[in-house]
N, C-alpha and C. Protein backbone atom coordinates (compact mmCIF):
# COMPACT_ATOMS: atom_id res chain seq x y z
N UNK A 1 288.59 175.51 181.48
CA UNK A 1 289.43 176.51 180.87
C UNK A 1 288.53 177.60 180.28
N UNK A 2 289.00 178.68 180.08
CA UNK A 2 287.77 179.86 179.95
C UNK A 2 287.76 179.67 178.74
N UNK A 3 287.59 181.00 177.92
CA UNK A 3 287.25 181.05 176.05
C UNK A 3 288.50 181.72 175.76
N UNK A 4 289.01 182.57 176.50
CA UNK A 4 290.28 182.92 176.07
C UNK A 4 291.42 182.17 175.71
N UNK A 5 291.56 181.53 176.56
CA UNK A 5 292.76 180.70 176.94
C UNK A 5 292.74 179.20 175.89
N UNK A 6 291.93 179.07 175.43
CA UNK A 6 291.53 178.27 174.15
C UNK A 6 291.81 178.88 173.02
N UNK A 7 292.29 179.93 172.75
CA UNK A 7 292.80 180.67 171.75
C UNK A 7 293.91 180.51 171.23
N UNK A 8 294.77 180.14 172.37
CA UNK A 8 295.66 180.16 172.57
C UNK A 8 296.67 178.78 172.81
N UNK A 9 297.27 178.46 171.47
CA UNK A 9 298.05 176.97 172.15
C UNK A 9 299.55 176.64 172.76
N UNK A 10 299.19 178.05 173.62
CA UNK A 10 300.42 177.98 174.80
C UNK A 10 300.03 177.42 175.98
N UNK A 11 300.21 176.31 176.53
CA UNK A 11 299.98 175.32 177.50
C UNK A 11 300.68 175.74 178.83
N UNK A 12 302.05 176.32 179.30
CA UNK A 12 302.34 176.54 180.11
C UNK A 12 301.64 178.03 180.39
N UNK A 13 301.23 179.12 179.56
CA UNK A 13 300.75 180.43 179.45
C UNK A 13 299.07 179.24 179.73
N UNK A 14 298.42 178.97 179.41
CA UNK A 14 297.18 178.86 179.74
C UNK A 14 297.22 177.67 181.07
N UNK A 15 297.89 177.35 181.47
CA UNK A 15 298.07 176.95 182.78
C UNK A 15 297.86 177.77 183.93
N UNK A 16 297.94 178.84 183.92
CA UNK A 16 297.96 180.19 184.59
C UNK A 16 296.31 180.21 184.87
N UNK A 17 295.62 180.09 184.00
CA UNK A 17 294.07 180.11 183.82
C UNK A 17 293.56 179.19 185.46
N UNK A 18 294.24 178.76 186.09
CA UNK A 18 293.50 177.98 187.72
C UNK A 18 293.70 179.30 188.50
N UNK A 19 294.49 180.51 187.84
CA UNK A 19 294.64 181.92 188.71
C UNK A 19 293.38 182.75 188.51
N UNK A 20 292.42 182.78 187.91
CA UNK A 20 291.25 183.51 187.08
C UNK A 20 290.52 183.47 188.05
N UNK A 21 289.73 184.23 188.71
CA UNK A 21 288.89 184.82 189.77
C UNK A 21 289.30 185.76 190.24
N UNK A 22 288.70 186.39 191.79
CA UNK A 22 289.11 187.40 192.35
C UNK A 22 289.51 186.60 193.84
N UNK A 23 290.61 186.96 194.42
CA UNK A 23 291.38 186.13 195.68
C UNK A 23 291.27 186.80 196.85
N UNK A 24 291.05 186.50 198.04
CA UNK A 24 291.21 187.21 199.28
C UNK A 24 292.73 187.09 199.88
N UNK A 25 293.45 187.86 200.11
CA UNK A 25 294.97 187.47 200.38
C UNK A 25 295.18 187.99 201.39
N UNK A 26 296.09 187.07 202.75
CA UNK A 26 296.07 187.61 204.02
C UNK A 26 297.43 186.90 204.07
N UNK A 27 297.78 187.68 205.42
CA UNK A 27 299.09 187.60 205.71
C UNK A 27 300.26 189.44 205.87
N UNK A 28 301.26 189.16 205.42
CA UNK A 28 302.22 190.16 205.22
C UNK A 28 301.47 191.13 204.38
N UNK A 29 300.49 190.70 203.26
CA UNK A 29 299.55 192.08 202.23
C UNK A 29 298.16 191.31 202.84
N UNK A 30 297.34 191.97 202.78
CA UNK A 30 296.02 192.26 203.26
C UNK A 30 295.73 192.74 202.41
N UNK A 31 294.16 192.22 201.43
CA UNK A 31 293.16 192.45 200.33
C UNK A 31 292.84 191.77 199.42
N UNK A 32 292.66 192.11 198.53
CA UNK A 32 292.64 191.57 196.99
C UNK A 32 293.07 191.44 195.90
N UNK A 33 292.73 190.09 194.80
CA UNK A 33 293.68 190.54 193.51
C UNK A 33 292.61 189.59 193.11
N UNK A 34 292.34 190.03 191.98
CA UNK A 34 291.71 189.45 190.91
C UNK A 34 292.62 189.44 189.35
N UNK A 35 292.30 188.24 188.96
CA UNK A 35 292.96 187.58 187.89
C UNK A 35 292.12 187.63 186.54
N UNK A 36 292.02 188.15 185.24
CA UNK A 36 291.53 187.95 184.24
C UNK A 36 292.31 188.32 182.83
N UNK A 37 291.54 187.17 181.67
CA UNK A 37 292.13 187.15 180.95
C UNK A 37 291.71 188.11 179.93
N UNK A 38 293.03 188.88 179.16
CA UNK A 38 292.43 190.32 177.90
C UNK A 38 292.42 189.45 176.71
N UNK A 39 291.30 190.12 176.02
CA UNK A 39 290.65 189.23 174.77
C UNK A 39 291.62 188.54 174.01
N UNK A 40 292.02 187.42 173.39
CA UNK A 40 292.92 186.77 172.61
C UNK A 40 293.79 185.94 173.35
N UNK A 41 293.52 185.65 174.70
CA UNK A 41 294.18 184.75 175.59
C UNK A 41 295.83 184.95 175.74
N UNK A 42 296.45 186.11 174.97
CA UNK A 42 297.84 185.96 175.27
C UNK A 42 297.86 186.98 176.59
N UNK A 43 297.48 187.57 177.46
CA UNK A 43 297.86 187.98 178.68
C UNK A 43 296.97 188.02 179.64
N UNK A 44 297.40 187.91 180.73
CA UNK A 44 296.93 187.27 182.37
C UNK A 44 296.62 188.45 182.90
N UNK A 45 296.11 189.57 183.10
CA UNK A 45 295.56 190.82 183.80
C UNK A 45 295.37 190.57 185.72
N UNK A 46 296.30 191.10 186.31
CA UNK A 46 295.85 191.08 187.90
C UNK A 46 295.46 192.36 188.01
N UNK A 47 294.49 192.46 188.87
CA UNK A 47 294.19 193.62 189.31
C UNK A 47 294.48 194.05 190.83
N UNK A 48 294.88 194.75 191.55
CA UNK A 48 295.67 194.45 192.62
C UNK A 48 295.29 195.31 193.36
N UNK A 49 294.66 195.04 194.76
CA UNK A 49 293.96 196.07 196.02
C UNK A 49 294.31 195.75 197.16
N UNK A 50 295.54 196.28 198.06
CA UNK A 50 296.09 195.78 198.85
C UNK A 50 296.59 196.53 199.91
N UNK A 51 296.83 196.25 200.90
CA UNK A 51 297.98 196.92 202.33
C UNK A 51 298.94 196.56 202.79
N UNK A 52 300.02 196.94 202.72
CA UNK A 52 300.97 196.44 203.50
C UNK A 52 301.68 197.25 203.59
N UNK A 53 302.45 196.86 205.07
CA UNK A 53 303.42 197.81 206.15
C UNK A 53 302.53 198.87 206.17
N UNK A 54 301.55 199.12 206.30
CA UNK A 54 300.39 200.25 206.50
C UNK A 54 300.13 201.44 205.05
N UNK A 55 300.50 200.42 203.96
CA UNK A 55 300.26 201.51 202.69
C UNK A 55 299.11 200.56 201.98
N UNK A 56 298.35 201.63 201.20
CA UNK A 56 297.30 200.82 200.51
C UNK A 56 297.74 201.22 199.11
N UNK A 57 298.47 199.80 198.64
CA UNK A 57 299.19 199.13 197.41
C UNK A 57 297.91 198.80 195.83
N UNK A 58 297.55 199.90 195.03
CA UNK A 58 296.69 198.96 194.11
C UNK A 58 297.29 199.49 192.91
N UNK A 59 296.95 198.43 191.84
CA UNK A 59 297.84 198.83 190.69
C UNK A 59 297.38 197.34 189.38
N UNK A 60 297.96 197.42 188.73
CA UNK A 60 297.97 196.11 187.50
C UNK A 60 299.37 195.74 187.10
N UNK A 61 299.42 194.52 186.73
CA UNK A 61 299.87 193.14 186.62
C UNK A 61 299.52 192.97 185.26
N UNK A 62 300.34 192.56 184.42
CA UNK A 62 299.97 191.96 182.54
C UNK A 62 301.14 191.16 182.36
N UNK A 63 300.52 189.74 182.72
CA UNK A 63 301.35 188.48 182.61
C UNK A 63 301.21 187.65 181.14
N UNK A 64 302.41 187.43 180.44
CA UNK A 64 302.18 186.94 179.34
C UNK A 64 303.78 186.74 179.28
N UNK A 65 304.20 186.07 177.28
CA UNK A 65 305.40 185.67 176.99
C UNK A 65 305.14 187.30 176.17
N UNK A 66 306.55 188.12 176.61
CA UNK A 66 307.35 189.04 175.90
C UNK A 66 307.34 188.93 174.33
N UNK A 67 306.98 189.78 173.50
CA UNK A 67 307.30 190.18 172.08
C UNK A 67 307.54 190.89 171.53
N UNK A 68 308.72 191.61 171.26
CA UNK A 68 308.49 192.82 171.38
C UNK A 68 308.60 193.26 170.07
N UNK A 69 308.50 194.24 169.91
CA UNK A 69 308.54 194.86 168.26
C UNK A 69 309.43 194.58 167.18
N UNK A 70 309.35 193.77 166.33
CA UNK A 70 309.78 193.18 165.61
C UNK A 70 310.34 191.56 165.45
N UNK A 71 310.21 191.49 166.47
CA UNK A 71 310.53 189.86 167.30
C UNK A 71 310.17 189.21 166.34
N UNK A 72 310.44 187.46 166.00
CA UNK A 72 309.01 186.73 165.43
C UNK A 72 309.22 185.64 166.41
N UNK A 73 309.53 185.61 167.60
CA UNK A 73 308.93 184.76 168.28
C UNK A 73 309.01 185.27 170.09
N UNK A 74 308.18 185.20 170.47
CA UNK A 74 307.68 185.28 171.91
C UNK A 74 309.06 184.73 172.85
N UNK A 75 308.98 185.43 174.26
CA UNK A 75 309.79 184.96 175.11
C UNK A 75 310.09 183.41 176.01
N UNK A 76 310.71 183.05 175.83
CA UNK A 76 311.06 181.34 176.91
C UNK A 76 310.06 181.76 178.09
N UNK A 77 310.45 182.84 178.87
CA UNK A 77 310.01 182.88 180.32
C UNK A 77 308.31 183.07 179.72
N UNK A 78 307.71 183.07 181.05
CA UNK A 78 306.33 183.83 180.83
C UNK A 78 306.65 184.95 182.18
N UNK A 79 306.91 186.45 181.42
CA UNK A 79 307.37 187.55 182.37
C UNK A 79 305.15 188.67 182.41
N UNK A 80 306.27 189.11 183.57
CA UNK A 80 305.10 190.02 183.58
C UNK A 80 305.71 191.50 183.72
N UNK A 81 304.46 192.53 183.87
CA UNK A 81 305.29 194.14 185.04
C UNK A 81 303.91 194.71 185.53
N UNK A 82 304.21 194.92 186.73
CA UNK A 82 303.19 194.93 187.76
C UNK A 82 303.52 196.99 187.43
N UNK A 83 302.32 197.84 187.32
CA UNK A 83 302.33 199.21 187.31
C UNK A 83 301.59 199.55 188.46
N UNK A 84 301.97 200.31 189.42
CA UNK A 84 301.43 200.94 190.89
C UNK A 84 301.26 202.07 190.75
N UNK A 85 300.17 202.35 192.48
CA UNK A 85 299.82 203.79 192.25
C UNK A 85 301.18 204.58 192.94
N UNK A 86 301.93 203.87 193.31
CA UNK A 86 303.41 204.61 193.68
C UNK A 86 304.03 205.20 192.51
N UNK A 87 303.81 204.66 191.69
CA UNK A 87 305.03 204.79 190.10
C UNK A 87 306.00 203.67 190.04
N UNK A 88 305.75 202.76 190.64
CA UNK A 88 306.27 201.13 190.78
C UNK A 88 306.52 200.25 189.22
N UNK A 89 307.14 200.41 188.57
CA UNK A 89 306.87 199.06 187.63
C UNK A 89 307.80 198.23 188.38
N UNK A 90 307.14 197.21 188.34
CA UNK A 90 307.98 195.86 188.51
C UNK A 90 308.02 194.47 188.29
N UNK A 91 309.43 194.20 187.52
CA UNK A 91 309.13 192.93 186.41
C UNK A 91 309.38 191.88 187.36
N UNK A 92 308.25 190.67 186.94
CA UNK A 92 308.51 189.25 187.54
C UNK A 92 308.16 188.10 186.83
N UNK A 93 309.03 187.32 186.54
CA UNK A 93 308.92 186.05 185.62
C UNK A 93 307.75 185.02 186.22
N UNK A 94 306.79 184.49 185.68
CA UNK A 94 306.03 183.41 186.46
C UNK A 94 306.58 181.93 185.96
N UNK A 95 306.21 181.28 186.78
CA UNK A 95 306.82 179.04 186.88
C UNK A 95 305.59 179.12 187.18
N UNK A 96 305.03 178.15 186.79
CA UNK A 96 304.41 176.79 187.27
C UNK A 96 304.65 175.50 186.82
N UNK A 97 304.38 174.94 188.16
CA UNK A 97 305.24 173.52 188.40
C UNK A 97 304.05 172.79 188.97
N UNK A 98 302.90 171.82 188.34
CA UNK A 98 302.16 170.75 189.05
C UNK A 98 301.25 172.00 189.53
N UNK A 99 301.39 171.65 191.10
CA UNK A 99 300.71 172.53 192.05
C UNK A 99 301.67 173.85 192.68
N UNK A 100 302.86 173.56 192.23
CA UNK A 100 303.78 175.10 192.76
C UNK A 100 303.46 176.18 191.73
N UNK A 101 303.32 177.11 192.05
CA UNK A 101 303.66 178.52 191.09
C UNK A 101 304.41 179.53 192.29
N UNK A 102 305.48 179.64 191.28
CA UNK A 102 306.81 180.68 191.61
C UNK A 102 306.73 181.60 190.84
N UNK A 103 306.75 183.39 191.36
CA UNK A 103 306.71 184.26 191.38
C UNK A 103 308.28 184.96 191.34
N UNK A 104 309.08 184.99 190.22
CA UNK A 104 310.53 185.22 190.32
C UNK A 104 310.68 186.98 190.38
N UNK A 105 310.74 187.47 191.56
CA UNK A 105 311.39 189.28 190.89
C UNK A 105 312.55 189.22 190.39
N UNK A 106 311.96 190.47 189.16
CA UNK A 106 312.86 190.33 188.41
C UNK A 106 313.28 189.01 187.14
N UNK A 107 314.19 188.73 187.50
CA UNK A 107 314.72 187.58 186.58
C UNK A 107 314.78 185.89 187.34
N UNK A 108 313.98 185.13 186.56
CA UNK A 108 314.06 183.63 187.18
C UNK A 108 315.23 183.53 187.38
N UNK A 109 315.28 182.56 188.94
CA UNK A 109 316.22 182.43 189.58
C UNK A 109 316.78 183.32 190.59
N UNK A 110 315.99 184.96 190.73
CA UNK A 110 316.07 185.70 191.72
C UNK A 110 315.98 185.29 193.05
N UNK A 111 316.96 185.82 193.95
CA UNK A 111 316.98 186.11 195.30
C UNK A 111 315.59 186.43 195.89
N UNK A 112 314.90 186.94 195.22
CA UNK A 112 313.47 187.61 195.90
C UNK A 112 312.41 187.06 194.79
N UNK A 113 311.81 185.93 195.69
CA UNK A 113 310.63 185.34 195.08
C UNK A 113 309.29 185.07 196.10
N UNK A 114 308.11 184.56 195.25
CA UNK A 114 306.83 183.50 195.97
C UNK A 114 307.25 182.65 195.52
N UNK A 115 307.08 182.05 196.66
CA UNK A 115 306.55 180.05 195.94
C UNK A 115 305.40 180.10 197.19
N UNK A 116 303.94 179.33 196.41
CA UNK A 116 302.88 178.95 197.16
C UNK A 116 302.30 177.82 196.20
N UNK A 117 301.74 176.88 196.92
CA UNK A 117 301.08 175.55 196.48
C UNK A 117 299.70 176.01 196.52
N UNK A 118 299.04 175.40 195.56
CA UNK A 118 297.46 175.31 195.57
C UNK A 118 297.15 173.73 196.07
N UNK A 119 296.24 174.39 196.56
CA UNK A 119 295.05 172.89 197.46
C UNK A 119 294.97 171.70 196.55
N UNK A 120 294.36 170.97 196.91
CA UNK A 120 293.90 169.59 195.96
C UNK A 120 292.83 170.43 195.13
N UNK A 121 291.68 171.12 195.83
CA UNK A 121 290.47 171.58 195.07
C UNK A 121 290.98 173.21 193.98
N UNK A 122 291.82 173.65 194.61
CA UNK A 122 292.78 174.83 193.46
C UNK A 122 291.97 176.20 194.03
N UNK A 123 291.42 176.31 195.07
CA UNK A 123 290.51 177.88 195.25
C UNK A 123 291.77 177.85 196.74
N UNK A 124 292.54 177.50 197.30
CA UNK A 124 293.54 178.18 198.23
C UNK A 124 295.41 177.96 198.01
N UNK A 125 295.80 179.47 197.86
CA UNK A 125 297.18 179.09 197.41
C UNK A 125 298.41 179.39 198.62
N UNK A 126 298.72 178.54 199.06
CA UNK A 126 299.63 179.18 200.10
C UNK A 126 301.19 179.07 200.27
N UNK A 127 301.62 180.18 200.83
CA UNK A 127 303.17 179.83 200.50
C UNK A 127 303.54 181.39 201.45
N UNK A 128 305.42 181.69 200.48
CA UNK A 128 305.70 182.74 201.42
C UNK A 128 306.65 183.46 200.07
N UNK A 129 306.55 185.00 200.26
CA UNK A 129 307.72 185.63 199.75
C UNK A 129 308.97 185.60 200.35
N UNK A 130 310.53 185.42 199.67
CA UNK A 130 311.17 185.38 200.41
C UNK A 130 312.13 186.63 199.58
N UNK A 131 312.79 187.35 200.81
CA UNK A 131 313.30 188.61 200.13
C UNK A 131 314.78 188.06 200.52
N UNK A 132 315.99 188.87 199.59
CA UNK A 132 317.40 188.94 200.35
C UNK A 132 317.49 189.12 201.41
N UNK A 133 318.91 188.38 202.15
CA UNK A 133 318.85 188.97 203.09
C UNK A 133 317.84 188.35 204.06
N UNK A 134 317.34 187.35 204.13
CA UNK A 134 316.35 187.08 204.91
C UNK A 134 314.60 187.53 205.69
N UNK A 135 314.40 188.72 204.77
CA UNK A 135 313.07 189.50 204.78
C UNK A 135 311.90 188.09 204.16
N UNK A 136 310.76 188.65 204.18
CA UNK A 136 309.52 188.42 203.61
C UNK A 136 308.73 187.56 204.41
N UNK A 137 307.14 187.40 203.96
CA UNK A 137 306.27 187.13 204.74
C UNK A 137 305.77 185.83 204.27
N UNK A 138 304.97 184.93 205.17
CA UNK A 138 303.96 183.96 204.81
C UNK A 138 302.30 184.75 204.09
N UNK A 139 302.14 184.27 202.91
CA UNK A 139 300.82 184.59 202.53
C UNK A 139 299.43 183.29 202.66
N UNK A 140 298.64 183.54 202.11
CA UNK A 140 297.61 182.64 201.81
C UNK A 140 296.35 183.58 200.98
N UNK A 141 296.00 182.90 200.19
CA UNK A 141 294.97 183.52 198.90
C UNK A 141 294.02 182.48 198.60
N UNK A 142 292.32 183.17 199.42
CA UNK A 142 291.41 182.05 199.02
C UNK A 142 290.66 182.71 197.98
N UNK A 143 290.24 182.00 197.30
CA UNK A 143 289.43 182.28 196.22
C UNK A 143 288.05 182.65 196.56
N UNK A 144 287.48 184.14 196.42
CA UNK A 144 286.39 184.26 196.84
C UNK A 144 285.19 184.75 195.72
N UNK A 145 285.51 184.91 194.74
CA UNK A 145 284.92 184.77 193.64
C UNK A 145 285.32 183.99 192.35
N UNK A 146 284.81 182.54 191.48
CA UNK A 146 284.99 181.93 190.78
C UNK A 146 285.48 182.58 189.41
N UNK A 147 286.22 181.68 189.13
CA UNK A 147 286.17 182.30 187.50
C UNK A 147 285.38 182.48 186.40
N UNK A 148 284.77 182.76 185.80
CA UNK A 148 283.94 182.61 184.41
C UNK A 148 284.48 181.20 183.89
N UNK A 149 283.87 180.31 183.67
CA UNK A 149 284.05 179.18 182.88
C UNK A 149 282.97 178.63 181.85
């Protein structure tokens, strides 16, 4: 577990921490995403360098539990919002389950999600987006640079 994520005694939020490196991702997106954690262990940073349907997709990801101004306690889900160089925000709840992590757009329980399993060893995650309507692709994401540990 890194130094961040020890900060922190959110267990399902530092579960996320087997995502920390930088990933090679093939399939339906083609490139990269790297995973790191911003100082104080409450959010998951992706960094995102990618192609698909012939556009080159890069942008950030800030995965954490919701608080918002004035709150005194943090959100159930652990949500994120992905910001693009399109002008894209887009919110997606994260699960993890064992070895599943589900990727909910939008609101858990969405029509349009990931689900991909990690390996026994945790450096390959594979699975598929599935869109309404019957759209989306098979991915796979190997880990090609380690995490800081």
């Amino acid at each position: 577990m890194s130094e961040s994520t020890k900060l922190v005694q959110d267990a399902e939020l530092a579960a996320l921490d087997r995502l920390v490196g930088t990933w090679k991702v093939t399939g339906g997106a083609e490139g990269t995403v790297t995973y790191r954690w911003m100082e104080g262990g409450h959010f998951l940073i992706q960094d995102v360098d990618l192609e698909q349907y012939g556009e080159r997709i890069t942008g950030m990801e800030v995965i954490g539990r919701e608080r918002p101004f004035g709150a005194e306690k943090a959100s159930v889900d652990i949500k994120s919002r992905f910001y693009g160089n399109r002008g894209d925000t887009l919110d997606y709840v994260y699960e993890l389950d064992g070895d599943v992590l589900t990727i909910w757009g939008g609101e858990k329980g969405s029509p349009a999600y990931m689900r991909a399993t990690f390996n026994e060893a945790g450096d390959v995650l594979t699975g598929a987006w599935v869109y309404p309507g019957g759209g989306g692709y098979e991915t796979t994401s190997l880990r090609v640079t380690p995490a800081d540990r």
